[in-house]
Protein backbone atom coordinates (compact mmCIF):
# COMPACT_ATOMS: atom_id res chain seq x y z
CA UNK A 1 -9.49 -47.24 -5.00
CA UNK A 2 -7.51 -47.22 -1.91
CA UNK A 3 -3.52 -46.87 -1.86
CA UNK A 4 -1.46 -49.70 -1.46
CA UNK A 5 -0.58 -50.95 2.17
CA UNK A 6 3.28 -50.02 1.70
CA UNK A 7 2.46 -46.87 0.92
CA UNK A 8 1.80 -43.88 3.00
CA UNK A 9 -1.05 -41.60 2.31
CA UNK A 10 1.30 -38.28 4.44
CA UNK A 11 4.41 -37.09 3.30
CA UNK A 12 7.58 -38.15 5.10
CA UNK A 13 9.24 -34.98 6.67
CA UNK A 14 11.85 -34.85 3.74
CA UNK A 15 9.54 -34.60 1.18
CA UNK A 16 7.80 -32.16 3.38
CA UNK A 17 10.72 -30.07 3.64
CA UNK A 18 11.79 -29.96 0.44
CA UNK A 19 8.02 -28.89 -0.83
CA UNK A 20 8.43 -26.13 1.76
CA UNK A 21 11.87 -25.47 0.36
CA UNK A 22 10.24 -25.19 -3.39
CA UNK A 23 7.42 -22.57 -2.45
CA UNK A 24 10.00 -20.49 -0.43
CA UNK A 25 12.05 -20.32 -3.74
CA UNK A 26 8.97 -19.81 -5.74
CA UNK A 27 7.42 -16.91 -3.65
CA UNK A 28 11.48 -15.42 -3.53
CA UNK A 29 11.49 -15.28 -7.08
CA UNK A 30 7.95 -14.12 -7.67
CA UNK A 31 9.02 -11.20 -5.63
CA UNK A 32 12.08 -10.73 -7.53
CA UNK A 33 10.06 -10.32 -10.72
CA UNK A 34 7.87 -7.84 -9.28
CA UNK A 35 9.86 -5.34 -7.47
CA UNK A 36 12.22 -5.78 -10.64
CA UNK A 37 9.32 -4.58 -12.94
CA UNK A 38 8.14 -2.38 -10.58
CA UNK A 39 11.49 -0.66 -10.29
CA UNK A 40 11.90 -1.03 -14.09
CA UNK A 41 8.37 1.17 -14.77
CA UNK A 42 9.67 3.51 -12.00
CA UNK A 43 12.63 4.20 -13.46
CA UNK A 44 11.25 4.57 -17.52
CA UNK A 45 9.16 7.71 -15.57
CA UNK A 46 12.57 9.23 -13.98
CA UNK A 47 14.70 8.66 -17.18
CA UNK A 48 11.64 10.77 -19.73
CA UNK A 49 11.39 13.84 -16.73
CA UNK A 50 15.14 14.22 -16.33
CA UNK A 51 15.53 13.88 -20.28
CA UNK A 52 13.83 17.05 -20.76
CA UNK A 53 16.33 19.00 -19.51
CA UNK A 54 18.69 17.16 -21.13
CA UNK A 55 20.21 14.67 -18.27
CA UNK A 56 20.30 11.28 -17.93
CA UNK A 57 18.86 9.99 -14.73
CA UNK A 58 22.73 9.46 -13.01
CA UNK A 59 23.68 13.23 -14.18
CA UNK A 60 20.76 14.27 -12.41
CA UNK A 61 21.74 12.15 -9.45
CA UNK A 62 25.00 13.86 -9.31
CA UNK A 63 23.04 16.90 -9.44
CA UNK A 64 20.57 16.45 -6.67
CA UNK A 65 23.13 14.74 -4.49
CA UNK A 66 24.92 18.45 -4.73
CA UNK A 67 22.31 20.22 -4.57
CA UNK A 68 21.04 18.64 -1.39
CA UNK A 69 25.01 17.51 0.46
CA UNK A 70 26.86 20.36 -1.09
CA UNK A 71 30.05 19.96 -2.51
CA UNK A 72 31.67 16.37 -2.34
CA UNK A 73 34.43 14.88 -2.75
CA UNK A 74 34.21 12.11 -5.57
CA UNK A 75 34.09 8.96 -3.42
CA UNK A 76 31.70 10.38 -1.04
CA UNK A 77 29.67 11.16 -4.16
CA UNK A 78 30.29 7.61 -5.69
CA UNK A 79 28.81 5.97 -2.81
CA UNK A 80 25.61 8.86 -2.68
CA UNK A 81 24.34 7.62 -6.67
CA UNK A 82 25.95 3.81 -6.69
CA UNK A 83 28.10 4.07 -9.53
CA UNK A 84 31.50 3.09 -9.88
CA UNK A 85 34.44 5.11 -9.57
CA UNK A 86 34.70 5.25 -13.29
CA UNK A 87 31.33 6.13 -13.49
CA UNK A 88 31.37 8.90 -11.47
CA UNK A 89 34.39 10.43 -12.90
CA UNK A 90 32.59 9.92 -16.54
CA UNK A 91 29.24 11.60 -14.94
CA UNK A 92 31.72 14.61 -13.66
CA UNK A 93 33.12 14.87 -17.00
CA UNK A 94 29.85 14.91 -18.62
CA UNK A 95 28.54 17.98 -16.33
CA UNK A 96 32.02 19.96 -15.76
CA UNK A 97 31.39 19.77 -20.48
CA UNK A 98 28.10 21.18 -19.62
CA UNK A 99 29.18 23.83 -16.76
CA UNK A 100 27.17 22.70 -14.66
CA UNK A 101 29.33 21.20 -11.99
CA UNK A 102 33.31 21.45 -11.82
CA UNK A 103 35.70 20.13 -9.69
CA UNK A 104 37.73 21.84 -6.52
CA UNK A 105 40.88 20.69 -4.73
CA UNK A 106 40.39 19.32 -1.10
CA UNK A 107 42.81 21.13 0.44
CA UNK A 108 45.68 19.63 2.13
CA UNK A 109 45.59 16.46 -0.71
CA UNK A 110 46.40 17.49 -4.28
CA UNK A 111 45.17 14.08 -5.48
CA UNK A 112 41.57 14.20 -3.86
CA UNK A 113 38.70 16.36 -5.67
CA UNK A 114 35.34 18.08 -4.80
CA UNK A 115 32.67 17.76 -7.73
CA UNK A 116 30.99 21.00 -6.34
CA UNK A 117 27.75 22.98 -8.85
CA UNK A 118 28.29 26.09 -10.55
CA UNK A 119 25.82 28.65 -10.53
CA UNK A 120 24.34 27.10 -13.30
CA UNK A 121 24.01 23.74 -12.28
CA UNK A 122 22.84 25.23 -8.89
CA UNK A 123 20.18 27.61 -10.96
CA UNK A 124 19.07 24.14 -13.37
CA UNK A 125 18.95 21.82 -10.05
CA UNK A 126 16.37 24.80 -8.29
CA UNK A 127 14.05 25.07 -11.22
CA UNK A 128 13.62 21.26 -12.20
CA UNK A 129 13.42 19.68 -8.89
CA UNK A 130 10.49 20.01 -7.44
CA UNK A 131 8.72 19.02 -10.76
CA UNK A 132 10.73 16.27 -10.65
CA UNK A 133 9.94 15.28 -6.98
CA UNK A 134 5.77 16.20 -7.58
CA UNK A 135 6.55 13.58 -10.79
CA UNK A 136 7.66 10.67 -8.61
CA UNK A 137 5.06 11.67 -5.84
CA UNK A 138 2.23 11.14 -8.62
CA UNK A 139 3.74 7.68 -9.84
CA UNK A 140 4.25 6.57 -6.51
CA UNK A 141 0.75 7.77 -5.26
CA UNK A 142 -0.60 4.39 -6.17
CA UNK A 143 0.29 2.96 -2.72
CA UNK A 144 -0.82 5.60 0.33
CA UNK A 145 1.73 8.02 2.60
CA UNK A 146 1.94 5.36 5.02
CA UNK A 147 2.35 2.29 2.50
CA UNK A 148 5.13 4.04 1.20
CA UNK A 149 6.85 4.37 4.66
CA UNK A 150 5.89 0.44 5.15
CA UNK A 151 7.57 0.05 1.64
CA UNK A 152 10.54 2.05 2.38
CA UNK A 153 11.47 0.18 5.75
CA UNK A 154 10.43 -3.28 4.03
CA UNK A 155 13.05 -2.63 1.28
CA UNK A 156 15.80 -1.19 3.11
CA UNK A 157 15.44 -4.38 5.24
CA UNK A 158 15.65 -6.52 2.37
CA UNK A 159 18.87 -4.69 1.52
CA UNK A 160 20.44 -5.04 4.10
CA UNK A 161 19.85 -8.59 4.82
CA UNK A 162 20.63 -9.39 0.98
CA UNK A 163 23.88 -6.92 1.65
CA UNK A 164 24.92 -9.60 4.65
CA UNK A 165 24.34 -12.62 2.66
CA UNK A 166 27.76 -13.48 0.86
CA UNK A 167 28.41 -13.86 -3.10
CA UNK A 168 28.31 -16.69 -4.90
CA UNK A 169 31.90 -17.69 -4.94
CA UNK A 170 32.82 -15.87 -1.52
CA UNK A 171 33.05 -17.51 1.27
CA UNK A 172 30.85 -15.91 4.19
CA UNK A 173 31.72 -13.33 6.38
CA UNK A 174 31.55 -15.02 9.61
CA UNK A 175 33.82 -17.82 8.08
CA UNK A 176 36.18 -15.52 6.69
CA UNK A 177 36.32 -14.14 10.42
CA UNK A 178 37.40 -17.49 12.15
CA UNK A 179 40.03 -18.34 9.39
């Protein structure tokens, strides 16, 4: 059976373009699925290590952040473990109840704060670390040294072309520029 003569056996370039349009959103979302499990199975590994000394993964966060940056001031710290600054002031709470961190004056501003460890924290940080890092090494040993480097640079490009991409709702940067 042959098609009819008004009909054309290619596709115009619109229907074209919107297949190609359809399998870009379908590969975009496959990939959204995957590094969303991926990070989801990641994370159930970091949550059970840190529990066992009695942290949840953000308290450790605060933690290593100190441990490795030294004493912070709270928004610096905010921006190291991507919480909120309600968030971080909870977290601070949480650890100053546990002395393992407490908080400083910066001096010359009564209003601004260090979160800075205590020998404690400082001691608990030393032991559990490097178990914890050996722990993530082992989970992430499924992909190779150097597919983790690939990974790394592939993700924080991703990040920061998602971080350049407005909001729903907002208009874009650029346009926001010319107004």
């Amino acid at each position: 059976m042959t098609a009819p003569a008004n009909v054309s056996a290619t596709p115009s370039a619109a229907e074209t373009k919107r297949s190609k349009a359809t399998q870009d959103s379908a590969t975009a979302l496959k990939a959204w699925v995957v590094l969303a499990r991926a990070y989801l199975a990641i994370s159930r590994h970091v949550a059970a290590d840190v529990a066992r000394h009695d942290l949840t993964a953000s308290e450790f966060g605060v933690l290593e952040a100190l441990y490795h940056k030294g004493p912070l001031l709270l928004g610096d710290l905010q921006k190291k473990i991507l919480v909120t600054s309600g968030g971080v002031t909870y977290l601070v709470d949480r650890l100053a109840a546990k002395g393992l961190i407490k908080r400083e004056r910066f001096p010359g501003d009564k209003r601004s704060r260090f979160a800075v460890l205590t020998p404690e924290g400082t001691a608990l940080i030393r032991q559990i670390f490097p178990g914890h890092a050996k722990r993530l090494a082992k989970v992430l040993g499924t992909l190779s040294g150097k597919e983790q480097r690939k990974l790394t640079a592939l993700l924080r490009e991703l990040g920061k072309g998602a971080e350049k991409e407005p909001l729903p709702g907002e208009r874009s940067k650029r346009k926001a520029r010319l107004s």
